[in-house]
Each structure stands twice: as structure tokens, then as C-alpha cells.
PDB file of N, CA and C in Angstrom:
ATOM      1  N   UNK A   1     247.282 106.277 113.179  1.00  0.00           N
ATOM      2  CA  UNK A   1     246.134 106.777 113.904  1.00  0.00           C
ATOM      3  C   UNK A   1     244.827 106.373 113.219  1.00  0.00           C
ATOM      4  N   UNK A   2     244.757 106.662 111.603  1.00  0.00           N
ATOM      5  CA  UNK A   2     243.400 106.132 111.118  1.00  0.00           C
ATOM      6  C   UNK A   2     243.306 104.742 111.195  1.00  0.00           C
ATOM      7  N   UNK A   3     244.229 103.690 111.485  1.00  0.00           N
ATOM      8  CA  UNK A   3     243.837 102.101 111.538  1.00  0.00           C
ATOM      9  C   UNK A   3     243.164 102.078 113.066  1.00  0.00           C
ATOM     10  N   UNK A   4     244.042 102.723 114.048  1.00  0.00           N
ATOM     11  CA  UNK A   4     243.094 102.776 115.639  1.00  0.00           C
ATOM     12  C   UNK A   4     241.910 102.980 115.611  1.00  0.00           C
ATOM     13  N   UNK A   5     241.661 104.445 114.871  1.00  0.00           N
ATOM     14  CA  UNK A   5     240.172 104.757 115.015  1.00  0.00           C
ATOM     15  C   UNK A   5     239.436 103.923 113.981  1.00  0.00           C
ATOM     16  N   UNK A   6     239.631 103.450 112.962  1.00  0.00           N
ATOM     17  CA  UNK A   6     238.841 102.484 112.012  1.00  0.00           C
ATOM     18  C   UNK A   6     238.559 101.004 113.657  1.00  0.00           C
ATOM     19  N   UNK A   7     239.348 100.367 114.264  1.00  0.00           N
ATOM     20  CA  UNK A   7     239.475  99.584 114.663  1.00  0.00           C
ATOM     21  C   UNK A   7     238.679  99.684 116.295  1.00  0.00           C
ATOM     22  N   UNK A   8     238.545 101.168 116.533  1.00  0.00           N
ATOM     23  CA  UNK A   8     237.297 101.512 117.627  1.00  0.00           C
ATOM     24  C   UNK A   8     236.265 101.704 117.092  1.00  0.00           C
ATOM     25  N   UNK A   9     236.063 102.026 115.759  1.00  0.00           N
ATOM     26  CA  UNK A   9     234.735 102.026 115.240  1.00  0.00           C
ATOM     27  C   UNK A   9     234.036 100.820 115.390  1.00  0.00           C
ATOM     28  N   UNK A  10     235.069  99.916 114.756  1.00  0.00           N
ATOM     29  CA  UNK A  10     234.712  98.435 114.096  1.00  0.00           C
ATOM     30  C   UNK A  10     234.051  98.044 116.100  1.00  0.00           C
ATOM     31  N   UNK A  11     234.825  98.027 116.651  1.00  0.00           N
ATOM     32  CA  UNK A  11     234.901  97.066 118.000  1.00  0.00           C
ATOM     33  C   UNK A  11     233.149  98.228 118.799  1.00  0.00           C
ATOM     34  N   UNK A  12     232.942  99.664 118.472  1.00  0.00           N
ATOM     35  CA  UNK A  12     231.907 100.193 119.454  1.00  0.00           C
ATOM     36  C   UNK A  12     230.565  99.640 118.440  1.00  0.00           C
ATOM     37  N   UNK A  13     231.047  99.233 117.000  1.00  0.00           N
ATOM     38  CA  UNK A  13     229.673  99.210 116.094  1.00  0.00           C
ATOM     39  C   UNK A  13     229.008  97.540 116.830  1.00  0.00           C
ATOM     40  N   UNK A  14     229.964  96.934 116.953  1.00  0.00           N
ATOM     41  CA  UNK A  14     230.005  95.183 117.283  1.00  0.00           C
ATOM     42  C   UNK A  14     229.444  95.360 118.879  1.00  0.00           C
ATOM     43  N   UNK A  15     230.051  95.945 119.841  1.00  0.00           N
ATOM     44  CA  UNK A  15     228.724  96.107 121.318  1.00  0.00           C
ATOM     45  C   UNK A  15     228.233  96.662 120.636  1.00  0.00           C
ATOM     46  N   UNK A  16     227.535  97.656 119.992  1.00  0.00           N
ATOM     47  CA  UNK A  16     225.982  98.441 120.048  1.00  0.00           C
ATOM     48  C   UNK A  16     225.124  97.344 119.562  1.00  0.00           C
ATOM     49  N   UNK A  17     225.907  96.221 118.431  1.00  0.00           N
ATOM     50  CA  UNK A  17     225.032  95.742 118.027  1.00  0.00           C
ATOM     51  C   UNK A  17     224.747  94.513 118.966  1.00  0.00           C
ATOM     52  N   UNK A  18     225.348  94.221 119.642  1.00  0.00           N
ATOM     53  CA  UNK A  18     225.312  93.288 120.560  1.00  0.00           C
ATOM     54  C   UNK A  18     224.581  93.760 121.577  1.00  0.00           C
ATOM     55  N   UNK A  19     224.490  94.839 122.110  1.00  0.00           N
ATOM     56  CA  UNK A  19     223.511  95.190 123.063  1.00  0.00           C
ATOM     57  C   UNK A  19     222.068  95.638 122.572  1.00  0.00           C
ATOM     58  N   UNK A  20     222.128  95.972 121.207  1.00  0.00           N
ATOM     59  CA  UNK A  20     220.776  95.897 120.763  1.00  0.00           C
ATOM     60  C   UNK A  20     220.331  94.832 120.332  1.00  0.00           C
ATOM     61  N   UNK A  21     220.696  93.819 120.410  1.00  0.00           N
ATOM     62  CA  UNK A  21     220.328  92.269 120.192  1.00  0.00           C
ATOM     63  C   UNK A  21     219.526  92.358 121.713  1.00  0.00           C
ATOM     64  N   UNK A  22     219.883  92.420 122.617  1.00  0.00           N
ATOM     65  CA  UNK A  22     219.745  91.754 124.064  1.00  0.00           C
ATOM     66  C   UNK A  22     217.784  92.583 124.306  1.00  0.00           C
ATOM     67  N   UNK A  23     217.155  91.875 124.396  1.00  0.00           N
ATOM     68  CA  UNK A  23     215.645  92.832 124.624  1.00  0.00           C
ATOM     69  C   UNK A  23     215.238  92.831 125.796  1.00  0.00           C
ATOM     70  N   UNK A  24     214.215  92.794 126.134  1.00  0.00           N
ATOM     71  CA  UNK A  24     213.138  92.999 127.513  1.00  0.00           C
ATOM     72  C   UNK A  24     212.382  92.022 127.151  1.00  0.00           C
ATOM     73  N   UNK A  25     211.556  91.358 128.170  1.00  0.00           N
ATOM     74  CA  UNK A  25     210.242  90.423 127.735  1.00  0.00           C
ATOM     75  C   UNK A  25     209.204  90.984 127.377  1.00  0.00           C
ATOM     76  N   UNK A  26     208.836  92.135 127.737  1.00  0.00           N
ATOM     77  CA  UNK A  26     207.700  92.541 127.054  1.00  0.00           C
ATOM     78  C   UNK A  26     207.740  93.324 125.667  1.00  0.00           C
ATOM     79  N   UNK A  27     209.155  93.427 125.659  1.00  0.00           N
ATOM     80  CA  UNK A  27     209.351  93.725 124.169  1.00  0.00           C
ATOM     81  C   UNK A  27     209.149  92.644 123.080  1.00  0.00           C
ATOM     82  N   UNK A  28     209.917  91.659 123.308  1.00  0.00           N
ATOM     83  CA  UNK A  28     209.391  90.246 122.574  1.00  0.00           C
ATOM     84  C   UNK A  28     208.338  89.969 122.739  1.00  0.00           C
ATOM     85  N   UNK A  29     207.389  89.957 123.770  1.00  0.00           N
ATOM     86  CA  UNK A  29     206.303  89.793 123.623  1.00  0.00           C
ATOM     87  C   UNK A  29     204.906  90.900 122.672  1.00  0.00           C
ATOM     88  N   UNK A  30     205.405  91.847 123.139  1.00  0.00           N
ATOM     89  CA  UNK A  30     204.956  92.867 122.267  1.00  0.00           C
ATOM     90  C   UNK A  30     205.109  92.941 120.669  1.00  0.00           C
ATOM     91  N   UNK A  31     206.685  92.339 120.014  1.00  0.00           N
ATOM     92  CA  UNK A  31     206.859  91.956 118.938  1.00  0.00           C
ATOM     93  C   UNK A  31     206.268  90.873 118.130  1.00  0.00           C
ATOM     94  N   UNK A  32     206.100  90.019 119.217  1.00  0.00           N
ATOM     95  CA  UNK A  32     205.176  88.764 118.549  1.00  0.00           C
ATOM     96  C   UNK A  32     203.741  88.700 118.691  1.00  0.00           C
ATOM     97  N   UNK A  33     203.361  89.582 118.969  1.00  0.00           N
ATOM     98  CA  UNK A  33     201.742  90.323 118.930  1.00  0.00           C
ATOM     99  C   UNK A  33     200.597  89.291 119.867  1.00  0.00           C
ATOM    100  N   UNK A  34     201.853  89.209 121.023  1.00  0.00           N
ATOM    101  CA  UNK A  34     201.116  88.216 122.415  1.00  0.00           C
ATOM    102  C   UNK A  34     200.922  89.344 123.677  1.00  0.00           C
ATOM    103  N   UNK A  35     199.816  89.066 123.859  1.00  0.00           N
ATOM    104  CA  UNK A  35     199.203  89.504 125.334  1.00  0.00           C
ATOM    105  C   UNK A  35     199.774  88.892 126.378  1.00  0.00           C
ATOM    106  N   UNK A  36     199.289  89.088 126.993  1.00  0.00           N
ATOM    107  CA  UNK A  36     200.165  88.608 128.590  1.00  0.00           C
ATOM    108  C   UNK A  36     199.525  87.103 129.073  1.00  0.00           C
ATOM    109  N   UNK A  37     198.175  87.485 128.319  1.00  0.00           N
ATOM    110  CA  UNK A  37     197.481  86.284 129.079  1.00  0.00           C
ATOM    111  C   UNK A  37     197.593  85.077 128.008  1.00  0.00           C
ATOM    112  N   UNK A  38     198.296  85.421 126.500  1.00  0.00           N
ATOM    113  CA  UNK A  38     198.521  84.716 125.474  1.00  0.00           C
ATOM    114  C   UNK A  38     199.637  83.975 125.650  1.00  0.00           C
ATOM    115  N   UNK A  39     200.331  84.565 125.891  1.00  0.00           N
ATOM    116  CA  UNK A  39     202.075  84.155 126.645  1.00  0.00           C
ATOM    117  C   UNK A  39     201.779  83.121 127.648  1.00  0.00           C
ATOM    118  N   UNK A  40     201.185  83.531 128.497  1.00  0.00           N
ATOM    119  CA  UNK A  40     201.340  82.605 129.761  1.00  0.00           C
ATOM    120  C   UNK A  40     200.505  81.266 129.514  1.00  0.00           C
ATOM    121  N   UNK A  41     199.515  81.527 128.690  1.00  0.00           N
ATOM    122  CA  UNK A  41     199.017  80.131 128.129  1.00  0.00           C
ATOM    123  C   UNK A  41     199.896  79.265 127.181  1.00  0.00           C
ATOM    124  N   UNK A  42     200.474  79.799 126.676  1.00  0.00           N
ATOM    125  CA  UNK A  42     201.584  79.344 125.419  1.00  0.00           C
ATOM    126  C   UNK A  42     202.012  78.304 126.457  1.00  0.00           C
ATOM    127  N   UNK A  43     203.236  79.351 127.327  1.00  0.00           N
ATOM    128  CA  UNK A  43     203.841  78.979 128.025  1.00  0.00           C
ATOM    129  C   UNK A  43     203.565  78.026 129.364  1.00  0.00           C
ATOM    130  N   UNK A  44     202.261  78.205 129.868  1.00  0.00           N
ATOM    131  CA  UNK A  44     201.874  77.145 130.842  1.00  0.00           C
ATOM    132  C   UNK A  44     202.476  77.892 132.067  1.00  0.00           C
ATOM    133  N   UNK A  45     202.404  79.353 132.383  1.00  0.00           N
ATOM    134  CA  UNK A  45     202.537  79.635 133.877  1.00  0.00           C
ATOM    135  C   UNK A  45     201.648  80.818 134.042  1.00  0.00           C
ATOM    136  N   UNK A  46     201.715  81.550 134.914  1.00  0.00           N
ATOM    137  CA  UNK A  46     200.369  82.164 135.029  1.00  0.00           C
ATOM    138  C   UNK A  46     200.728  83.998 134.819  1.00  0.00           C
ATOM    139  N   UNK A  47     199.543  84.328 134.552  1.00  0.00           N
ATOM    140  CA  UNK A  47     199.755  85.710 134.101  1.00  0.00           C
ATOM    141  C   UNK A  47     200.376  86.541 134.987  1.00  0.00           C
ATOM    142  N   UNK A  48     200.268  86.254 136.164  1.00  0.00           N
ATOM    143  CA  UNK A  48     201.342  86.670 137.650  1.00  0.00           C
ATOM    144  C   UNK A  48     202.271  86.954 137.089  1.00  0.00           C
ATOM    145  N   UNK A  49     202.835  85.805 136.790  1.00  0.00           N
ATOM    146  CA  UNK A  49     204.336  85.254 136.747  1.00  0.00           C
ATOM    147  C   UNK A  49     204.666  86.403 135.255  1.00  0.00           C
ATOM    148  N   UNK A  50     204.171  86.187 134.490  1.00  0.00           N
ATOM    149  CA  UNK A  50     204.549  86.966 133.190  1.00  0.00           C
ATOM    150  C   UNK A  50     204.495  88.465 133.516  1.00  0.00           C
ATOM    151  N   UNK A  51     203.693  88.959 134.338  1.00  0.00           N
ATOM    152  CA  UNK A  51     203.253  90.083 134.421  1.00  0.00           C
ATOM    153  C   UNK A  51     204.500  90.690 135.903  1.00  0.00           C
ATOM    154  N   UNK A  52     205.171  89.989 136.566  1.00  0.00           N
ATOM    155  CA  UNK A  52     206.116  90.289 137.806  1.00  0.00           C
ATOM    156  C   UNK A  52     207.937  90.452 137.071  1.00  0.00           C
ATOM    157  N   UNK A  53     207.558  89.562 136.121  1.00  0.00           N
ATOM    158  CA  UNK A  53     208.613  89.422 135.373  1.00  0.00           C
ATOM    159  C   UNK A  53     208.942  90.857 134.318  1.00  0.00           C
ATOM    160  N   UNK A  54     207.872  91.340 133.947  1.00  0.00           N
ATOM    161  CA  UNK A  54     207.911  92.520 132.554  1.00  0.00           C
ATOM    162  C   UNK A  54     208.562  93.442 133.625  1.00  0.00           C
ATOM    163  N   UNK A  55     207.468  93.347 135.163  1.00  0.00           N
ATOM    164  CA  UNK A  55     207.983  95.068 135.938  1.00  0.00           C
ATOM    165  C   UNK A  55     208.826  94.800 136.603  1.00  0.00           C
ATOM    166  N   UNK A  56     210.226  93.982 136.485  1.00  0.00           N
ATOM    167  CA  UNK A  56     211.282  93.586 137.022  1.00  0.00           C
ATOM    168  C   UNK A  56     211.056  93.413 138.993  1.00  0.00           C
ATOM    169  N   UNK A  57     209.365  92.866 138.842  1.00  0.00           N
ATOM    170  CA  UNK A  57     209.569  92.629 140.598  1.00  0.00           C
ATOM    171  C   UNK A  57     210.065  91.488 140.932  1.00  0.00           C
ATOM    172  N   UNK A  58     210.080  90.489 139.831  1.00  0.00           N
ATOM    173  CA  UNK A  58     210.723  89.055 140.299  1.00  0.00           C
ATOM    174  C   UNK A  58     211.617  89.167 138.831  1.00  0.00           C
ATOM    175  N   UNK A  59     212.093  87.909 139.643  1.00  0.00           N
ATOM    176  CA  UNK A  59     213.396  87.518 138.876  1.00  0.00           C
ATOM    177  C   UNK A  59     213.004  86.086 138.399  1.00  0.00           C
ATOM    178  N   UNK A  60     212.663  85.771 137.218  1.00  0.00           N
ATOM    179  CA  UNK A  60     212.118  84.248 137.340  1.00  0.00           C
ATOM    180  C   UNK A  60     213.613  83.285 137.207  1.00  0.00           C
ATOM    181  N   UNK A  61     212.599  81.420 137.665  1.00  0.00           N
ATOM    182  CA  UNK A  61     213.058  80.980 137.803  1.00  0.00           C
ATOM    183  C   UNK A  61     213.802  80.491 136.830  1.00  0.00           C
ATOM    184  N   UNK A  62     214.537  79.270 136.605  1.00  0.00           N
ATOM    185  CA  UNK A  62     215.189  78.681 135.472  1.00  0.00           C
ATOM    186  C   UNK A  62     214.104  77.950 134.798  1.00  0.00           C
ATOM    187  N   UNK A  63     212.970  77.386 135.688  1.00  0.00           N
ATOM    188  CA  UNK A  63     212.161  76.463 134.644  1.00  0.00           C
ATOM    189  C   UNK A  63     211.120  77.248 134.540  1.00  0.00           C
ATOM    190  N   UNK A  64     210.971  78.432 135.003  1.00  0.00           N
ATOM    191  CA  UNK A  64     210.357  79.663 134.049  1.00  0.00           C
ATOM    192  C   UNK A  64     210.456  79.645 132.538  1.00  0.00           C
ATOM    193  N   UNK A  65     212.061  80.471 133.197  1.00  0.00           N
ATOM    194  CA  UNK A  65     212.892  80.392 132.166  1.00  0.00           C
ATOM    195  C   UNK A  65     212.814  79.653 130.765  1.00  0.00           C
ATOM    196  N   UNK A  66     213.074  78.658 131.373  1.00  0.00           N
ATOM    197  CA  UNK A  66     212.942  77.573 129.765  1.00  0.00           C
ATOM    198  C   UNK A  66     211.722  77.130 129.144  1.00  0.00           C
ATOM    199  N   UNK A  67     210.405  77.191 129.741  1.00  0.00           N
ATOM    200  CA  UNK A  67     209.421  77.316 129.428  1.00  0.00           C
ATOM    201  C   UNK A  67     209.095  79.052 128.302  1.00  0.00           C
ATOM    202  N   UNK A  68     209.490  80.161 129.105  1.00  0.00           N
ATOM    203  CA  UNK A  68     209.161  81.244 128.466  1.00  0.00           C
ATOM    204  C   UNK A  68     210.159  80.927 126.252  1.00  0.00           C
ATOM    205  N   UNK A  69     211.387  80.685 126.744  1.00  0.00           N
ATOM    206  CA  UNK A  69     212.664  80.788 125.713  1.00  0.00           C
ATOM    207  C   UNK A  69     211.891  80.013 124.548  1.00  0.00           C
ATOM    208  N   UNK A  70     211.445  78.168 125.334  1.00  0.00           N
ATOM    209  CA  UNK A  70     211.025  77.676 124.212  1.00  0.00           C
ATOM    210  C   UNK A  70     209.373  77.933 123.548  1.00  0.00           C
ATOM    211  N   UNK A  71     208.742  78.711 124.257  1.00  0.00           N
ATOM    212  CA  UNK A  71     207.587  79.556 123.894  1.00  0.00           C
ATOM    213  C   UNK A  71     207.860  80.517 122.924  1.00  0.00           C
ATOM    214  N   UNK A  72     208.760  80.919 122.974  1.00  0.00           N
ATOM    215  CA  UNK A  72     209.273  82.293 122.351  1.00  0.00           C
ATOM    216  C   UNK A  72     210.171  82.022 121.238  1.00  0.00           C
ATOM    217  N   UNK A  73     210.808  80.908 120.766  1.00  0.00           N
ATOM    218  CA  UNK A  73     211.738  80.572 120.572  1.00  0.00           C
ATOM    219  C   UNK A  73     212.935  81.406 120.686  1.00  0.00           C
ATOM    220  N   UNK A  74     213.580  81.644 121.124  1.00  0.00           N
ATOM    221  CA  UNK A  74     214.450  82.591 121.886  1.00  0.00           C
ATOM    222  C   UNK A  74     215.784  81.822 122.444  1.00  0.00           C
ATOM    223  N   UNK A  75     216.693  82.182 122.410  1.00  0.00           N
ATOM    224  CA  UNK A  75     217.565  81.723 123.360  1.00  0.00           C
ATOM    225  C   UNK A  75     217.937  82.640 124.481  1.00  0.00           C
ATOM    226  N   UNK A  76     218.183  81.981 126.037  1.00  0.00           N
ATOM    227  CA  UNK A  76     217.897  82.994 127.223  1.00  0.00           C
ATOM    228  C   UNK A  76     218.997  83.969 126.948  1.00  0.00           C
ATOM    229  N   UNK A  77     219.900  84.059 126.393  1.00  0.00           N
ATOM    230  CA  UNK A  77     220.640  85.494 126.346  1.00  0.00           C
ATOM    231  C   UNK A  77     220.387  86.403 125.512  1.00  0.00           C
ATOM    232  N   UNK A  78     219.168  86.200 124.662  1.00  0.00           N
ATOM    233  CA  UNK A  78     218.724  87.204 123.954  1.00  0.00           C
ATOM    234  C   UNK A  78     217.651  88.444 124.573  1.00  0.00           C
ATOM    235  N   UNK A  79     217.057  87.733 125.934  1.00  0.00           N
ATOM    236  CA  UNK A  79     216.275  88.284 126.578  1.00  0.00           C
ATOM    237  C   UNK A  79     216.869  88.744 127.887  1.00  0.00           C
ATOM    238  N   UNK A  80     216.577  90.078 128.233  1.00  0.00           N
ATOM    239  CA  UNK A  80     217.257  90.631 129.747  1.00  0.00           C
ATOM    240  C   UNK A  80     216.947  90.169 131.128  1.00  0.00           C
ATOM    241  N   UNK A  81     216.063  89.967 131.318  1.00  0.00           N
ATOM    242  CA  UNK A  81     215.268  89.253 132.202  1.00  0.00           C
ATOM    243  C   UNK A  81     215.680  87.544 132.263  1.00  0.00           C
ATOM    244  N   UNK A  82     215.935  87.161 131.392  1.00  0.00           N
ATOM    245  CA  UNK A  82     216.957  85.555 131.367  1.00  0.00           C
ATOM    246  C   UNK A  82     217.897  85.765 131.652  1.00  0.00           C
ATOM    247  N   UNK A  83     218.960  86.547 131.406  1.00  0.00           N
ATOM    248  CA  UNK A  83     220.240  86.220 131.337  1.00  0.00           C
ATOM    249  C   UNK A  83     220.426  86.746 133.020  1.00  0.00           C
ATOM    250  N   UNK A  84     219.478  88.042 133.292  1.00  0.00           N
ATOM    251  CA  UNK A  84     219.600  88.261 134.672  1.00  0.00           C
ATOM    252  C   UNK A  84     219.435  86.713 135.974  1.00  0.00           C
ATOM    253  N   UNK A  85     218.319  86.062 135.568  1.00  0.00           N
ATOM    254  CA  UNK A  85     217.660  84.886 136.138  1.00  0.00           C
ATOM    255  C   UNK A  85     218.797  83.607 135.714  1.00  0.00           C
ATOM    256  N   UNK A  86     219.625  83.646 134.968  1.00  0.00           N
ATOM    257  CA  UNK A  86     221.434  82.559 134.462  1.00  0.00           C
ATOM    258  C   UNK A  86     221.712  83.265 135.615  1.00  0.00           C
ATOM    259  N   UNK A  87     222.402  84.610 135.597  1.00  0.00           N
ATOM    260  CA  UNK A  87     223.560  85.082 136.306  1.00  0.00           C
ATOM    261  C   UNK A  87     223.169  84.773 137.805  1.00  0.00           C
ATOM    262  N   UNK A  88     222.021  84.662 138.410  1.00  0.00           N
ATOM    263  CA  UNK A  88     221.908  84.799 139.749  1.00  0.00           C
ATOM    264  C   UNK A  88     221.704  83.662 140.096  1.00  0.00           C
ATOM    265  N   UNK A  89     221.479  82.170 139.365  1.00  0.00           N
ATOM    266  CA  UNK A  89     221.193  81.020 139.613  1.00  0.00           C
ATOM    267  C   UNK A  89     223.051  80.416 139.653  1.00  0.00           C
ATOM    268  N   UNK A  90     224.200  81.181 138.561  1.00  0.00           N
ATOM    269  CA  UNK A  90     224.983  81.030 139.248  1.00  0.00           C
ATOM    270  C   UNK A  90     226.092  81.887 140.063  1.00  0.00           C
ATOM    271  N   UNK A  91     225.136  82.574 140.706  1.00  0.00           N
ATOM    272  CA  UNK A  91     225.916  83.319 141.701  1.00  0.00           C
ATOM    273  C   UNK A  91     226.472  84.622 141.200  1.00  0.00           C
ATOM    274  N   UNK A  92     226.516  85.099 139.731  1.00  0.00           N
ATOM    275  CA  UNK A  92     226.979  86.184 139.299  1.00  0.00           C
ATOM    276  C   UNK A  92     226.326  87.168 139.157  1.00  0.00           C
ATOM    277  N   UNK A  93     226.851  88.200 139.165  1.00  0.00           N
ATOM    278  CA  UNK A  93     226.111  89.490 138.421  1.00  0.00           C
ATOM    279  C   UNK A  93     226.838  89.925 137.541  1.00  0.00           C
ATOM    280  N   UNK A  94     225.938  90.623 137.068  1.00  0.00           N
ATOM    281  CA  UNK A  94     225.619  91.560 135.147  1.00  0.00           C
ATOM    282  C   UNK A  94     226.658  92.654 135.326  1.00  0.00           C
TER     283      UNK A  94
END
């Protein structure tokens, strides 16, 4: 019985930490001490776009996407808002 529960510990500590890896965009953005209108210049799309994206009214695109990631340096599954904008470009959901 104590190797099971050592072995659900091990496996719930590994998702928590895996889901606390995964952020929001305006959390990264907020972490890297960028404004909205700082971001979108970085990045080359418009404060719209950054600003539709934080309040989950759009779903951006892929070349959003890869514009925001390599702005950010980021890879898109670290961010929630990417991996949502992967899954629906191929047909899946979260």
C-alpha cells in the first residue's frame, strides 16, 4: 500500500507541475514587464489582437501564434491561449 500511495504522490506532484507550467498570455506578459501596446509592437500585430486574445474573445491565429511565441520566447504549449489556437487548427479539443 505505501509503494501505491508514494507512486500517486509521485504521478499528482508531476500534473500539478505540469499544469502549473501551462500560463495565460497576459500572465507572461505581465511577467516580462510588457504592456499590451509593448507586446504588440515586439510582435508586429495590433493591440486588438493582443488585447481579444488576454479576454479569451478570439482565439488567435497560427501566424499570430508564432509571431507572439517567438516574441516571447516561449514555446506554444507553454501558453493557454496557444495550445487552445494548435488544438482547433487541428480539429481537436482540450
Amino acid at each position: 500500500m505505501a509503494i501505491w500511495l508514494d507512486f500517486l504522490d509521485f504521478r499528482i506532484g508531476k500534473c500539478y507541475k505540469k499544469l502549473t507550467s501551462i500560463m495565460k498570455l497576459r500572465e507572461l506578459r505581465v511577467r516580462r514587464l510588457l504592456s499590451i501596446r509593448e507586446l504588440a509592437r515586439k510582435a508586429r500585430v495590433s493591440t486588438s489582437t493582443i488585447y481579444t486574445i488576454e479576454t479569451g474573445k478570439s482565439v488567435p491565429r497560427l501566424s499570430v501564434v508564432k509571431k507572439l511565441t517567438e516574441t516571447l520566447e516561449v514555446s506554444p504549449e507553454e501558453v493557454d491561449e496557444f495550445r487552445e489556437a494548435m488544438a482547433r487548427a487541428l480539429g481537436e479539443s482540450l
